[in-house]
PDB file of N, CA and C in Angstrom:
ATOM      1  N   UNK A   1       1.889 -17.223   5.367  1.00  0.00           N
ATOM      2  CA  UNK A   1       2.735 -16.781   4.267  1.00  0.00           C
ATOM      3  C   UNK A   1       4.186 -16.929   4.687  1.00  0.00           C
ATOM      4  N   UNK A   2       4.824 -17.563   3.919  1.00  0.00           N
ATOM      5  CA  UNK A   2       6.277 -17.750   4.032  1.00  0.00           C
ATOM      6  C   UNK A   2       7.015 -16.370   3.533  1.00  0.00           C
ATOM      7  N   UNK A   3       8.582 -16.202   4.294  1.00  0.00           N
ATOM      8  CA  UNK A   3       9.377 -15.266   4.289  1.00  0.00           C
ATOM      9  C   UNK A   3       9.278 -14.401   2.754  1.00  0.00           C
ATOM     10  N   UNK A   4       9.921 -15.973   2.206  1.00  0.00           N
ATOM     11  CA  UNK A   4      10.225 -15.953   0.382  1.00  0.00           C
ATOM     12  C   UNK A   4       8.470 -15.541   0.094  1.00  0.00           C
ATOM     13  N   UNK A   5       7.062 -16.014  -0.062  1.00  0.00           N
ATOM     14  CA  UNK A   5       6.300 -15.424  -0.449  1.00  0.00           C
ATOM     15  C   UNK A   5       5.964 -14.122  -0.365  1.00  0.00           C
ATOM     16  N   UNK A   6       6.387 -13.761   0.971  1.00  0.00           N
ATOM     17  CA  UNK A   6       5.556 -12.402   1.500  1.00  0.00           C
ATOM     18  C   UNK A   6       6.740 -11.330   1.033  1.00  0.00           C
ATOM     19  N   UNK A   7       8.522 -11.516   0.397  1.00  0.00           N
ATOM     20  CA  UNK A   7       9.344 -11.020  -0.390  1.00  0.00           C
ATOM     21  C   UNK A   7       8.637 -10.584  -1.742  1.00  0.00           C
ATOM     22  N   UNK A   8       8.096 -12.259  -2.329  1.00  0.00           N
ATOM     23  CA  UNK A   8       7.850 -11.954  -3.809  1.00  0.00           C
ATOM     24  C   UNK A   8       6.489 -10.772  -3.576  1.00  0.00           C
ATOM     25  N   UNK A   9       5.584 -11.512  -2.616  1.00  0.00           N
ATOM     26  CA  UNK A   9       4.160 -10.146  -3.094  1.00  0.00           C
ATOM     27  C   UNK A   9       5.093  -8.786  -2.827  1.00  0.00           C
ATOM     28  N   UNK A  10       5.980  -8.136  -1.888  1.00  0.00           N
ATOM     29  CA  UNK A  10       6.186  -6.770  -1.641  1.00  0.00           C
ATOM     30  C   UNK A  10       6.830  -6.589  -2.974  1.00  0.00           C
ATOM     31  N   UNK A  11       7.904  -7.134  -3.583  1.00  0.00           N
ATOM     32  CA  UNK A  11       8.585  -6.520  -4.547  1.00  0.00           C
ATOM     33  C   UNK A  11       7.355  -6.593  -6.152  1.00  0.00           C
ATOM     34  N   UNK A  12       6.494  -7.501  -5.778  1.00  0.00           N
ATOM     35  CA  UNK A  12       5.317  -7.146  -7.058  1.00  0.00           C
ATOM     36  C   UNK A  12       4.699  -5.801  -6.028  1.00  0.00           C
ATOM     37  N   UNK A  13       4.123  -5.677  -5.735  1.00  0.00           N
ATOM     38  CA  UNK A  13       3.314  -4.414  -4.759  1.00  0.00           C
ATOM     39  C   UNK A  13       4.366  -3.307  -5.073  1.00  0.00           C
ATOM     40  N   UNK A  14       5.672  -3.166  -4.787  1.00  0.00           N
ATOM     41  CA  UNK A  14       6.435  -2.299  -5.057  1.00  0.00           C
ATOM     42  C   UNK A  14       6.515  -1.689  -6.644  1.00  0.00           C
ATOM     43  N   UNK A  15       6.669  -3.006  -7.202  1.00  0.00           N
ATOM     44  CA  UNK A  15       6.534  -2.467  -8.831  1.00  0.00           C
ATOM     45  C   UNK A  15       5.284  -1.926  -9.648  1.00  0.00           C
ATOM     46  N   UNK A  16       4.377  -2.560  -8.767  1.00  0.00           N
ATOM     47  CA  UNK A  16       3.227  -2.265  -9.245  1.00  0.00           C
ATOM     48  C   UNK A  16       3.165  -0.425  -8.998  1.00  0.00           C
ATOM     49  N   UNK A  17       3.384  -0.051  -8.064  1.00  0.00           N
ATOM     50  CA  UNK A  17       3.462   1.480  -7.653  1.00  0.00           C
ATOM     51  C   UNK A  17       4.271   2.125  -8.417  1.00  0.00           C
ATOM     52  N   UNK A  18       5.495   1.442  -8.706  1.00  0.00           N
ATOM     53  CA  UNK A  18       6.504   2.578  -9.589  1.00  0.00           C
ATOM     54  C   UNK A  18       5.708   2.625 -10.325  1.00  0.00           C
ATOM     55  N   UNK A  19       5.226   1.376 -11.433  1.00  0.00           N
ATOM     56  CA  UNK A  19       4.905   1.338 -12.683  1.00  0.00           C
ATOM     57  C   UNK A  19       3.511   2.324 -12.612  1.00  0.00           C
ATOM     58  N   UNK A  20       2.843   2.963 -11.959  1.00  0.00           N
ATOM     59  CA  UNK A  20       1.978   3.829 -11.893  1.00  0.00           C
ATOM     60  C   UNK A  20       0.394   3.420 -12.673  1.00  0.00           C
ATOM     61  N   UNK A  21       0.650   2.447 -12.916  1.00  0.00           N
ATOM     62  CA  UNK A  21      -0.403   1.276 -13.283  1.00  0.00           C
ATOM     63  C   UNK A  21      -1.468   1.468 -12.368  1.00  0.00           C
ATOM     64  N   UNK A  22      -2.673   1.986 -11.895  1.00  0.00           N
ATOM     65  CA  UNK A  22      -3.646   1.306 -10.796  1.00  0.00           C
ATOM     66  C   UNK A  22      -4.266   0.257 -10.720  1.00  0.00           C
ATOM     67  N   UNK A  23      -4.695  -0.356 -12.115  1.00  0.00           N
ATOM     68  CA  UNK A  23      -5.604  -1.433 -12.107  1.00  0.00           C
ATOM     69  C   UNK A  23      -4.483  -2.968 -11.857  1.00  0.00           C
ATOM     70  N   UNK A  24      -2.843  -2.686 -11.945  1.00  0.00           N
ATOM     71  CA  UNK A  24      -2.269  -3.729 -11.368  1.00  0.00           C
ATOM     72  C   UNK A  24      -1.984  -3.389  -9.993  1.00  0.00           C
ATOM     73  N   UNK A  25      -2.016  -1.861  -9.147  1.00  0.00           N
ATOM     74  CA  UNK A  25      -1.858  -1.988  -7.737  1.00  0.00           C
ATOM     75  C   UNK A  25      -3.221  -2.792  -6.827  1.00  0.00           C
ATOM     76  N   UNK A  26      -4.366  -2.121  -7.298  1.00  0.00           N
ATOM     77  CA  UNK A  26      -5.344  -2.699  -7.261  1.00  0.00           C
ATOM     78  C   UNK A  26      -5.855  -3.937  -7.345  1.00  0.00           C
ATOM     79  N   UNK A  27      -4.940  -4.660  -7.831  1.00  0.00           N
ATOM     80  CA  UNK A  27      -5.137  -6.455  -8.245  1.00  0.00           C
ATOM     81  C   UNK A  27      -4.577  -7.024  -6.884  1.00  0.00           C
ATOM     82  N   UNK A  28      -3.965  -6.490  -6.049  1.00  0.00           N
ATOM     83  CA  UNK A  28      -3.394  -6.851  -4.835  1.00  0.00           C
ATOM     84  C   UNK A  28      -4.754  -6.969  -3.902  1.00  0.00           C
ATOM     85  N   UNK A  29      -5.488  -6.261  -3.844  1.00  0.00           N
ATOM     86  CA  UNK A  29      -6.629  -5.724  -3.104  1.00  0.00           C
ATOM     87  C   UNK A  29      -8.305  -6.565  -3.301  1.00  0.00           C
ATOM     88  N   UNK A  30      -8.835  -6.872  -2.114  1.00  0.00           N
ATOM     89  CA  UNK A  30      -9.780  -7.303  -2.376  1.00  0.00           C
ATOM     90  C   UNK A  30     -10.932  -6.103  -2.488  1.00  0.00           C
ATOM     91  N   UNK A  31     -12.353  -6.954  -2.978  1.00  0.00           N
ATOM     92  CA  UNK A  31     -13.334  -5.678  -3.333  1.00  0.00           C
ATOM     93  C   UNK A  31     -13.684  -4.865  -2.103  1.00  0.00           C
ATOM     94  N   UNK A  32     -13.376  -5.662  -0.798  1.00  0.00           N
ATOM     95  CA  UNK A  32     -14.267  -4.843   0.605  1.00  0.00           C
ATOM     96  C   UNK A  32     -13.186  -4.660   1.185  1.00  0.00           C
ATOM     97  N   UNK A  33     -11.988  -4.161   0.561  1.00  0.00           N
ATOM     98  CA  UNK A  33     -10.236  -4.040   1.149  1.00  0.00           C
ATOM     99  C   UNK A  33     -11.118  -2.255   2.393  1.00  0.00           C
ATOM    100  N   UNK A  34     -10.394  -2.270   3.801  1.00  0.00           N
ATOM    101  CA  UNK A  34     -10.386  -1.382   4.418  1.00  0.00           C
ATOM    102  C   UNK A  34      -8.843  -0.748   4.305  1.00  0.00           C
ATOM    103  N   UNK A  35      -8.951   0.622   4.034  1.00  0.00           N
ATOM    104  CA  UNK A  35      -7.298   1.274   3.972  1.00  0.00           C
ATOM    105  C   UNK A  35      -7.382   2.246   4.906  1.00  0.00           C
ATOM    106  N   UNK A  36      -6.459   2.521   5.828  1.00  0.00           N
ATOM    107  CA  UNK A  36      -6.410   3.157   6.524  1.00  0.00           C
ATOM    108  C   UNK A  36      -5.358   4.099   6.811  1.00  0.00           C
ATOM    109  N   UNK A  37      -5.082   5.786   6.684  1.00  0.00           N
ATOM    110  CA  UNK A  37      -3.910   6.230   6.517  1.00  0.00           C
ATOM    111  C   UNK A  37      -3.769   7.631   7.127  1.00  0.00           C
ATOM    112  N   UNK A  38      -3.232   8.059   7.960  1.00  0.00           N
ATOM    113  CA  UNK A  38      -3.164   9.568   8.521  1.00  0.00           C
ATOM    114  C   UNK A  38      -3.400  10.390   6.867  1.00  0.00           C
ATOM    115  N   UNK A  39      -2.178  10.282   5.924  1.00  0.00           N
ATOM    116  CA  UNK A  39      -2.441  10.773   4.891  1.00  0.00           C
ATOM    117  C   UNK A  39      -3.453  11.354   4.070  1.00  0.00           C
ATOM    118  N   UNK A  40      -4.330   9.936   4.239  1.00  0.00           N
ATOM    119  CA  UNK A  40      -5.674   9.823   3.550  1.00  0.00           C
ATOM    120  C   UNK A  40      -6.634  10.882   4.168  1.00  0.00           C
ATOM    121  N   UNK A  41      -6.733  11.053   5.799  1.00  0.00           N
ATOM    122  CA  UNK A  41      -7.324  11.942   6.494  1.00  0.00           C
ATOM    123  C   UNK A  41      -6.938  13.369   6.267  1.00  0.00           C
ATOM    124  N   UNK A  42      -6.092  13.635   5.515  1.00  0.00           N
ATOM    125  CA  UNK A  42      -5.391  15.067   5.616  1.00  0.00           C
ATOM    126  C   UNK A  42      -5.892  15.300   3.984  1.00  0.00           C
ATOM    127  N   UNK A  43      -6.030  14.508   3.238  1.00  0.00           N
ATOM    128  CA  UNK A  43      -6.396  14.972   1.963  1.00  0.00           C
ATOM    129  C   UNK A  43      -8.027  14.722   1.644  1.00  0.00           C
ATOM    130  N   UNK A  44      -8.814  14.148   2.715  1.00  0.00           N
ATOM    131  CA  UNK A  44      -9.916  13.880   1.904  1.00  0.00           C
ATOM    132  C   UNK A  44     -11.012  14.147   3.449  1.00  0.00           C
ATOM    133  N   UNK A  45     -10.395  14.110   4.465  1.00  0.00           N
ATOM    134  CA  UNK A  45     -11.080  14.016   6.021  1.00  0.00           C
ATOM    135  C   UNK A  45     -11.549  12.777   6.586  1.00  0.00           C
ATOM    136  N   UNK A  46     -11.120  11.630   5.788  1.00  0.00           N
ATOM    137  CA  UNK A  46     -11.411  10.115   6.027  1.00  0.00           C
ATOM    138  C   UNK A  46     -10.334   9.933   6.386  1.00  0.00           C
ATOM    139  N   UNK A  47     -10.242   8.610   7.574  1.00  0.00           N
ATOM    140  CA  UNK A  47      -9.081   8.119   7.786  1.00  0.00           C
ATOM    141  C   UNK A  47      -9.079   6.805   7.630  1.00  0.00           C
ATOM    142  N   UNK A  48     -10.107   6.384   7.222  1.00  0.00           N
ATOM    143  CA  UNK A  48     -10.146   4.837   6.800  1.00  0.00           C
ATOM    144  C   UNK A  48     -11.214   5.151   5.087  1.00  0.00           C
ATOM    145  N   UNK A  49     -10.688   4.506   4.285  1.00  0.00           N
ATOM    146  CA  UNK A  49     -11.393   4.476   2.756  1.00  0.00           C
ATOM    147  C   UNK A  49     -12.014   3.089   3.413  1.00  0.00           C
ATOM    148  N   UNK A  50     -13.643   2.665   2.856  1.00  0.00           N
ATOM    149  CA  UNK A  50     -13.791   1.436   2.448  1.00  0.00           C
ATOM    150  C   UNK A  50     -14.345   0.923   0.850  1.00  0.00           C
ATOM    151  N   UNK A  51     -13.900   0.311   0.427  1.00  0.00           N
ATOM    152  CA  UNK A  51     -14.220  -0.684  -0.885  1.00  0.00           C
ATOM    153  C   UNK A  51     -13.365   0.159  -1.048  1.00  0.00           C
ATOM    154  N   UNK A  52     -13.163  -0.948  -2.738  1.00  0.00           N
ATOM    155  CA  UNK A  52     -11.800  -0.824  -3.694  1.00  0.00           C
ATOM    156  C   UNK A  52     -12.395   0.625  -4.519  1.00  0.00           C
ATOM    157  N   UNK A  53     -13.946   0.487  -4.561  1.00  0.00           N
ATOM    158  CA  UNK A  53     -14.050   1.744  -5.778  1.00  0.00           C
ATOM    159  C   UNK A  53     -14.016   3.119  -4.332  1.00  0.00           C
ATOM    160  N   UNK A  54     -13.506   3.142  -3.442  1.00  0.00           N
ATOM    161  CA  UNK A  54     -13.161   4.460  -2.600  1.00  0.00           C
ATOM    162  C   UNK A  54     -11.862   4.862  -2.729  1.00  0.00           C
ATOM    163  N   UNK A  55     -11.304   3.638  -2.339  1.00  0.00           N
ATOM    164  CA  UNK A  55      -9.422   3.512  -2.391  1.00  0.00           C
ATOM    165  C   UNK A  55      -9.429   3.676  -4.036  1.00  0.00           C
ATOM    166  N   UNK A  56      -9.975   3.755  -4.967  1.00  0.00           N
ATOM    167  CA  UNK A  56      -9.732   3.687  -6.185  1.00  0.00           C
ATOM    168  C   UNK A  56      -9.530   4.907  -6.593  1.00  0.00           C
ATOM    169  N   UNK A  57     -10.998   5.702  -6.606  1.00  0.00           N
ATOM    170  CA  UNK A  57     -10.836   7.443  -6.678  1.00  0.00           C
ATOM    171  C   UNK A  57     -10.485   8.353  -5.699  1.00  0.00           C
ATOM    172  N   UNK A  58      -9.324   7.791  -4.684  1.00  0.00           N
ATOM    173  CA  UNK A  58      -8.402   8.601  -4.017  1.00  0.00           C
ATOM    174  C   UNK A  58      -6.708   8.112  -4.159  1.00  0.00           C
ATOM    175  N   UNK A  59      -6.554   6.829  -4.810  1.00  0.00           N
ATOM    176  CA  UNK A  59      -5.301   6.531  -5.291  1.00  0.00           C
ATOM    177  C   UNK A  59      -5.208   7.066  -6.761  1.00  0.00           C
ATOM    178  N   UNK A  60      -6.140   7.271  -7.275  1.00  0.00           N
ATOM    179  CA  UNK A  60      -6.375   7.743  -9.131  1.00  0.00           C
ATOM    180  C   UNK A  60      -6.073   9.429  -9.222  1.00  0.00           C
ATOM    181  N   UNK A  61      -6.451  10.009  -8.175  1.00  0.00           N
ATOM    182  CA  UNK A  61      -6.030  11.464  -7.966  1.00  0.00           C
ATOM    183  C   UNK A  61      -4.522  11.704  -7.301  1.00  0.00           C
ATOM    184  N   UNK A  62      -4.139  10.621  -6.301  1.00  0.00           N
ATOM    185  CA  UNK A  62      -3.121  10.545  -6.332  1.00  0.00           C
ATOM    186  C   UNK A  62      -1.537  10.439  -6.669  1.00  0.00           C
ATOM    187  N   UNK A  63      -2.108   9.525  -8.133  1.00  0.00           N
ATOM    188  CA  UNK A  63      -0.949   9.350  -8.466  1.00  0.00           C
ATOM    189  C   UNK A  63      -1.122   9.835  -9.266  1.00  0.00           C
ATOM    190  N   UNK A  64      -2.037  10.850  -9.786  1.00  0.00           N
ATOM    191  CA  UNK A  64      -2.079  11.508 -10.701  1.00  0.00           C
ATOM    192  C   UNK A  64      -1.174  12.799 -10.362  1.00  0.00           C
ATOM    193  N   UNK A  65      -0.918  13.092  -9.310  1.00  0.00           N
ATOM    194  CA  UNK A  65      -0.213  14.161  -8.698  1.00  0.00           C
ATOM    195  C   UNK A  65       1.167  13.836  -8.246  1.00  0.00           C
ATOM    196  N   UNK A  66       1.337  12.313  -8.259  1.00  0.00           N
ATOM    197  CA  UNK A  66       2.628  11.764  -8.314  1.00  0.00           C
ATOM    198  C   UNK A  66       3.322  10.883  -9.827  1.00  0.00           C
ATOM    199  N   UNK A  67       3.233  12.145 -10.806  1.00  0.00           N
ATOM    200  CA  UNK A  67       3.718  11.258 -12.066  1.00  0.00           C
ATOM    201  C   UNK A  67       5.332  11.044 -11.448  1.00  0.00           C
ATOM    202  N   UNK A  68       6.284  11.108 -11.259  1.00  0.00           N
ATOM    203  CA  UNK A  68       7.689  10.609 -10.681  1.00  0.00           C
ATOM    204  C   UNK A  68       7.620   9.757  -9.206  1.00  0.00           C
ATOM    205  N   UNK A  69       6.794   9.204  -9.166  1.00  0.00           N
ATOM    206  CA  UNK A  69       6.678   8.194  -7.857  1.00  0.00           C
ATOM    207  C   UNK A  69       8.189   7.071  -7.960  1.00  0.00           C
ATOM    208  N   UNK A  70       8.315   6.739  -7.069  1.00  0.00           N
ATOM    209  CA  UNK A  70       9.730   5.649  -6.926  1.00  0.00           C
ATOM    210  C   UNK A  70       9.690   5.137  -5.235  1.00  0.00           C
ATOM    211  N   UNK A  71       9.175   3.910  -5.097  1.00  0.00           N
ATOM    212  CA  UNK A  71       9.606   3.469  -4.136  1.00  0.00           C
ATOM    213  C   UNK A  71      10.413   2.767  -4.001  1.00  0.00           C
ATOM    214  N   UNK A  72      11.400   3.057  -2.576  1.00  0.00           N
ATOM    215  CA  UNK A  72      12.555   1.761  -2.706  1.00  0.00           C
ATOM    216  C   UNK A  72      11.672   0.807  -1.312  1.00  0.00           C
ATOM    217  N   UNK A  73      11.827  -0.562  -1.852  1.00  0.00           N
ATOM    218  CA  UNK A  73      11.721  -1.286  -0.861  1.00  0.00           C
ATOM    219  C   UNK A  73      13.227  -1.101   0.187  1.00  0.00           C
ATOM    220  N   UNK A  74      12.964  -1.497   1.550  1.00  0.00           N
ATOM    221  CA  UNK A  74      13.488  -1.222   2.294  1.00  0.00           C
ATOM    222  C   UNK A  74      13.397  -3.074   3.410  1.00  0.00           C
ATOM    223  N   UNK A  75      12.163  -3.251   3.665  1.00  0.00           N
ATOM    224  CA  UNK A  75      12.337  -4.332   4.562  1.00  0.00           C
ATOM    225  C   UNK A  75      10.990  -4.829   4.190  1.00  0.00           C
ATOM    226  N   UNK A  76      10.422  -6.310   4.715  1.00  0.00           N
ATOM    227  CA  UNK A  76       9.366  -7.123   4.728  1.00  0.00           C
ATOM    228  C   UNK A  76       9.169  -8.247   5.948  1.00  0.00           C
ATOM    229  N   UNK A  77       8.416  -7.794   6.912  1.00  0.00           N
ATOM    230  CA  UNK A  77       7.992  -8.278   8.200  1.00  0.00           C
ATOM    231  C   UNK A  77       7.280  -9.320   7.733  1.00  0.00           C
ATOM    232  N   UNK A  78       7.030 -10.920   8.004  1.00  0.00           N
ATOM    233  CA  UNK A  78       5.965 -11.367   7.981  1.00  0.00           C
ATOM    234  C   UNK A  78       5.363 -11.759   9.203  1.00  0.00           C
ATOM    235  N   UNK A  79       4.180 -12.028   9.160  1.00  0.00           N
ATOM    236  CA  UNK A  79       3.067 -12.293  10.054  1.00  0.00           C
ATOM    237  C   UNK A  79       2.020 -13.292   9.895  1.00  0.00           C
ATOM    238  N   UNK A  80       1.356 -14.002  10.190  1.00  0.00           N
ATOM    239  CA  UNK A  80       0.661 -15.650   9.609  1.00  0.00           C
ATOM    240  C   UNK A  80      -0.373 -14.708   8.750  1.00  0.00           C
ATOM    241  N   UNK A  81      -1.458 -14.203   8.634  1.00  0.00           N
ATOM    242  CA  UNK A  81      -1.773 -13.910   7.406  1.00  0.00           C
ATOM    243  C   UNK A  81      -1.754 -12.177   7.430  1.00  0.00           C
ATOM    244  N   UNK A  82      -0.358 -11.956   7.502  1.00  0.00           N
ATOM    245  CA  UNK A  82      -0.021 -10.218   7.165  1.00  0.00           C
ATOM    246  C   UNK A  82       1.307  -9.933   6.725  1.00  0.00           C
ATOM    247  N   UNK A  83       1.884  -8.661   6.029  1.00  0.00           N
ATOM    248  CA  UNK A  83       3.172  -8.868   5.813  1.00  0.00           C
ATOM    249  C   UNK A  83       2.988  -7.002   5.861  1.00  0.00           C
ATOM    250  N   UNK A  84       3.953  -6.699   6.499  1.00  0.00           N
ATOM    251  CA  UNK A  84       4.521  -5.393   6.733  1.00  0.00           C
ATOM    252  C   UNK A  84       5.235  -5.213   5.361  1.00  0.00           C
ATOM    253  N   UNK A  85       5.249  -4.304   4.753  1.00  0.00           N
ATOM    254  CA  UNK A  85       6.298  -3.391   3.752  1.00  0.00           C
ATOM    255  C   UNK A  85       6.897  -2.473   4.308  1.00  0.00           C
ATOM    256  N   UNK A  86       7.676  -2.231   4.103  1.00  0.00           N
ATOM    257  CA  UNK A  86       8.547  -0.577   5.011  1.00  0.00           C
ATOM    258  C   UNK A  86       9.297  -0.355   3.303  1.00  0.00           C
ATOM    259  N   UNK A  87       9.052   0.769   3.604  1.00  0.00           N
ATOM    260  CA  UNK A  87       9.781   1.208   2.396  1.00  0.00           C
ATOM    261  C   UNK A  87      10.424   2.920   2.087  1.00  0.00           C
ATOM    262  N   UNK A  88      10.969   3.753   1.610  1.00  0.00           N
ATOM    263  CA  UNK A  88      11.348   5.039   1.099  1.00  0.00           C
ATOM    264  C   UNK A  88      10.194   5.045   0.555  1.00  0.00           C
ATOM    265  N   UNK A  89       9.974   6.211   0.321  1.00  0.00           N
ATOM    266  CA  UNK A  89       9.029   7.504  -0.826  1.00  0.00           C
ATOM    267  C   UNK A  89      10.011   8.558  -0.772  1.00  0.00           C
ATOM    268  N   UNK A  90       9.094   9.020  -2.123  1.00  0.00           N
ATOM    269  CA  UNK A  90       9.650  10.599  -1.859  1.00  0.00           C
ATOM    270  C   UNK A  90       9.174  11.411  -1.225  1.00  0.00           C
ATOM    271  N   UNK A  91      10.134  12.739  -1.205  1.00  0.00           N
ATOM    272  CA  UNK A  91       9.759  13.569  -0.171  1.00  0.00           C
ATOM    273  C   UNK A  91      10.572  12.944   1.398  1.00  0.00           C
ATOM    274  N   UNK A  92      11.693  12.176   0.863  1.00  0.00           N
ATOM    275  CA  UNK A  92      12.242  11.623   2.359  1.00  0.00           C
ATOM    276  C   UNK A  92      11.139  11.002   3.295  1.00  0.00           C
ATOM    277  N   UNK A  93      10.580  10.371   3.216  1.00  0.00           N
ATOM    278  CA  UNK A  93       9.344   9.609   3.584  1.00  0.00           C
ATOM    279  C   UNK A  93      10.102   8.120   3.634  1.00  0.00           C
ATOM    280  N   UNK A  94       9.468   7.335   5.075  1.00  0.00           N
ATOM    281  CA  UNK A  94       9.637   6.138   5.107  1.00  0.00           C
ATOM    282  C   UNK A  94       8.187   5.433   5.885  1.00  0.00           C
ATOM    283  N   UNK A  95       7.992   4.850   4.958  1.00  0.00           N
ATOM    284  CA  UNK A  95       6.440   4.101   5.175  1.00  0.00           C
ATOM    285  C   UNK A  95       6.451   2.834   5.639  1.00  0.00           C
ATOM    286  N   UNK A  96       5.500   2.223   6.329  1.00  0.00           N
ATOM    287  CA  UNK A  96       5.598   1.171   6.793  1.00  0.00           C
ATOM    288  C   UNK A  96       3.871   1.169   6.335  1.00  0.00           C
ATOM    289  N   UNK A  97       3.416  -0.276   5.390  1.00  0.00           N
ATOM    290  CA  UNK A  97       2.160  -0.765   5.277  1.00  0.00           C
ATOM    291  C   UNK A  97       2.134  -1.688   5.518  1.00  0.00           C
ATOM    292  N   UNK A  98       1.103  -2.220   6.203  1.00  0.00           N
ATOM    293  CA  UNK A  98       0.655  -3.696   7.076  1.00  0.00           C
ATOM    294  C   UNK A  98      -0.580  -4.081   6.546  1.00  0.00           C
ATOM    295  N   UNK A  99      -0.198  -5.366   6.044  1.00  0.00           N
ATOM    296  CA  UNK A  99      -1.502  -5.669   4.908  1.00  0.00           C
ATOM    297  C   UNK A  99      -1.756  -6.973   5.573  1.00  0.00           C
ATOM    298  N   UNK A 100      -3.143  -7.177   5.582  1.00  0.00           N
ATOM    299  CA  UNK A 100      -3.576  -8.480   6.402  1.00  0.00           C
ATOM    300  C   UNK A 100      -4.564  -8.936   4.967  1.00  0.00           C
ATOM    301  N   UNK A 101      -4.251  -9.970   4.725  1.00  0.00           N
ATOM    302  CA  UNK A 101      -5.040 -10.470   3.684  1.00  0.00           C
ATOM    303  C   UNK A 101      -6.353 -11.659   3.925  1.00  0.00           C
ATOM    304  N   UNK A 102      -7.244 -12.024   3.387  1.00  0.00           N
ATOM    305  CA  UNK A 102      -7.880 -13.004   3.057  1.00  0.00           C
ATOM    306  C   UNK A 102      -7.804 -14.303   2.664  1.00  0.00           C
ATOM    307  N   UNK A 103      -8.769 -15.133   2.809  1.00  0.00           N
ATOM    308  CA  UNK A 103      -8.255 -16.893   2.708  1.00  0.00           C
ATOM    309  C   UNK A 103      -7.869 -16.966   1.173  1.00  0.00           C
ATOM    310  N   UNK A 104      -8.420 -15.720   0.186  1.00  0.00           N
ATOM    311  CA  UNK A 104      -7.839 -15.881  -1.443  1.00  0.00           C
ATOM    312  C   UNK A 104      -6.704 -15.368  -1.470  1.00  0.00           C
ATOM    313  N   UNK A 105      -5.967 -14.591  -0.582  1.00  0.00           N
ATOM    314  CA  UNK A 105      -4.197 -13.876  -0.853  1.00  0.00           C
ATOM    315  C   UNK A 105      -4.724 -13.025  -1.358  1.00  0.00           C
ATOM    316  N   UNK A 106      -6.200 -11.607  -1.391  1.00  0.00           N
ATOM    317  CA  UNK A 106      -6.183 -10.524  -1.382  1.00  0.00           C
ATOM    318  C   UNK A 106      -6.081  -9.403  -0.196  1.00  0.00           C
ATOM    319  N   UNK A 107      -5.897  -8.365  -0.129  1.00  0.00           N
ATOM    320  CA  UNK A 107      -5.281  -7.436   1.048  1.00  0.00           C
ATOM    321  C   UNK A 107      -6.928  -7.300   1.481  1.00  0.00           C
ATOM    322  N   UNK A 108      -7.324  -7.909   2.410  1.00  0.00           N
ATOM    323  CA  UNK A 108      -8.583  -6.847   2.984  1.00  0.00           C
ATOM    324  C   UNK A 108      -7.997  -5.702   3.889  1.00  0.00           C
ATOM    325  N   UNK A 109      -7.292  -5.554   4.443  1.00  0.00           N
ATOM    326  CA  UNK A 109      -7.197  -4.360   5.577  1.00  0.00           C
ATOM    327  C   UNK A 109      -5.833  -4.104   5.081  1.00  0.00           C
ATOM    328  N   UNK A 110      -5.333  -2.400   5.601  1.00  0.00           N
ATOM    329  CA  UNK A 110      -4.332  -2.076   5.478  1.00  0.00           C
ATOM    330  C   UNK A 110      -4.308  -0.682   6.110  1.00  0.00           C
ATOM    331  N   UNK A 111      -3.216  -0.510   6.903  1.00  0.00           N
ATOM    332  CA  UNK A 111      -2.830   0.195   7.561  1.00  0.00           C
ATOM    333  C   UNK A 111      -1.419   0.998   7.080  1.00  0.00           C
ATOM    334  N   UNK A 112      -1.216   2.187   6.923  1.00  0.00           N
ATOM    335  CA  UNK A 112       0.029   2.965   6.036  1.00  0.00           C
ATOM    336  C   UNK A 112       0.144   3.892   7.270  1.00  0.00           C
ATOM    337  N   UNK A 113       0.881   3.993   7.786  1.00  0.00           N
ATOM    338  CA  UNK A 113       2.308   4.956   8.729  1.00  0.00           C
ATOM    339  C   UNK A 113       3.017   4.947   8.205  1.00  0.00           C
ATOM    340  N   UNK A 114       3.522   6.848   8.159  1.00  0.00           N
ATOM    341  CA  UNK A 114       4.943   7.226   7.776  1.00  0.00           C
ATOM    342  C   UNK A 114       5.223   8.184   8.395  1.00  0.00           C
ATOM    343  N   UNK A 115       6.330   8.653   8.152  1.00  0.00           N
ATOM    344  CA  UNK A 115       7.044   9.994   8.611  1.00  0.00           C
ATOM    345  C   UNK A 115       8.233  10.154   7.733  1.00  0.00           C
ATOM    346  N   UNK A 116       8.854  11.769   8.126  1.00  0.00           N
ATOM    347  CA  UNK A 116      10.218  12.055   7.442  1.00  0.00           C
ATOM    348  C   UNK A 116      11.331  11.815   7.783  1.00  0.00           C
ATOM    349  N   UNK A 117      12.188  10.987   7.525  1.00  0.00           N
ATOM    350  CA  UNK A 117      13.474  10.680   7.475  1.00  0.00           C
ATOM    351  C   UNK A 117      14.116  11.572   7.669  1.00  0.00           C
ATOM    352  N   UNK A 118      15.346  11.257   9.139  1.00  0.00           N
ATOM    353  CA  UNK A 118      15.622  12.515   9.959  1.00  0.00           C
ATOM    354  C   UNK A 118      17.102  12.819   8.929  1.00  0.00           C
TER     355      UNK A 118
END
């Protein structure tokens, strides 16, 4: 993935989240996508979701609890088939997701670290 590609997917991935849409965050994602997130472990006792319909009914409760979501993109790492996002949340939160995709350009794996912005 080139610089300019792995730009355009974060700022679609980014919008896709404001726009609070799931079935377009979800279009990023393949069906056997692994997600993996300290977060995720603190709200559900999993620290890795697998398949899209797991990550589905724990992002669907999610953002159901985040109607004012806003991410700012911040930066985009690339990697031969991965691209880092770093970005703001709220709550002073700065996230970094590392998405390794498939030979179709869907996310199978993903990894989300954050913390609070000192």
């Amino acid at each position: 993935m080139t610089p300019e590609q792995a730009k355009s997917f974060a700022t679609d991935w980014i919008e896709s989240w404001n726009s609070g849409n799931l079935d377009a965050i979800l279009s990023h994602y393949d069906e056997d996508v692994e997600w993996s997130s300290t977060c995720a472990s603190t709200h559900n006792g999993l620290e890795t979701l697998r398949g899209k319909k797991q990550v589905r009914a724990y992002w669907e409760k999610d953002l159901g609890e985040m109607s004012n979501l806003r991410l700012e993109l911040v930066e985009v790492v690339t990697g031969d088939s991965s691209v880092t996002i770093c970005y703001r949340a709220p709550e002073d939160k700065f996230v970094a997701d590392v998405l390794f995709f498939n030979e179709n350009g869907k996310v199978l794996k993903a990894v989300t670290m954050s913390h609070e912005t000192p």
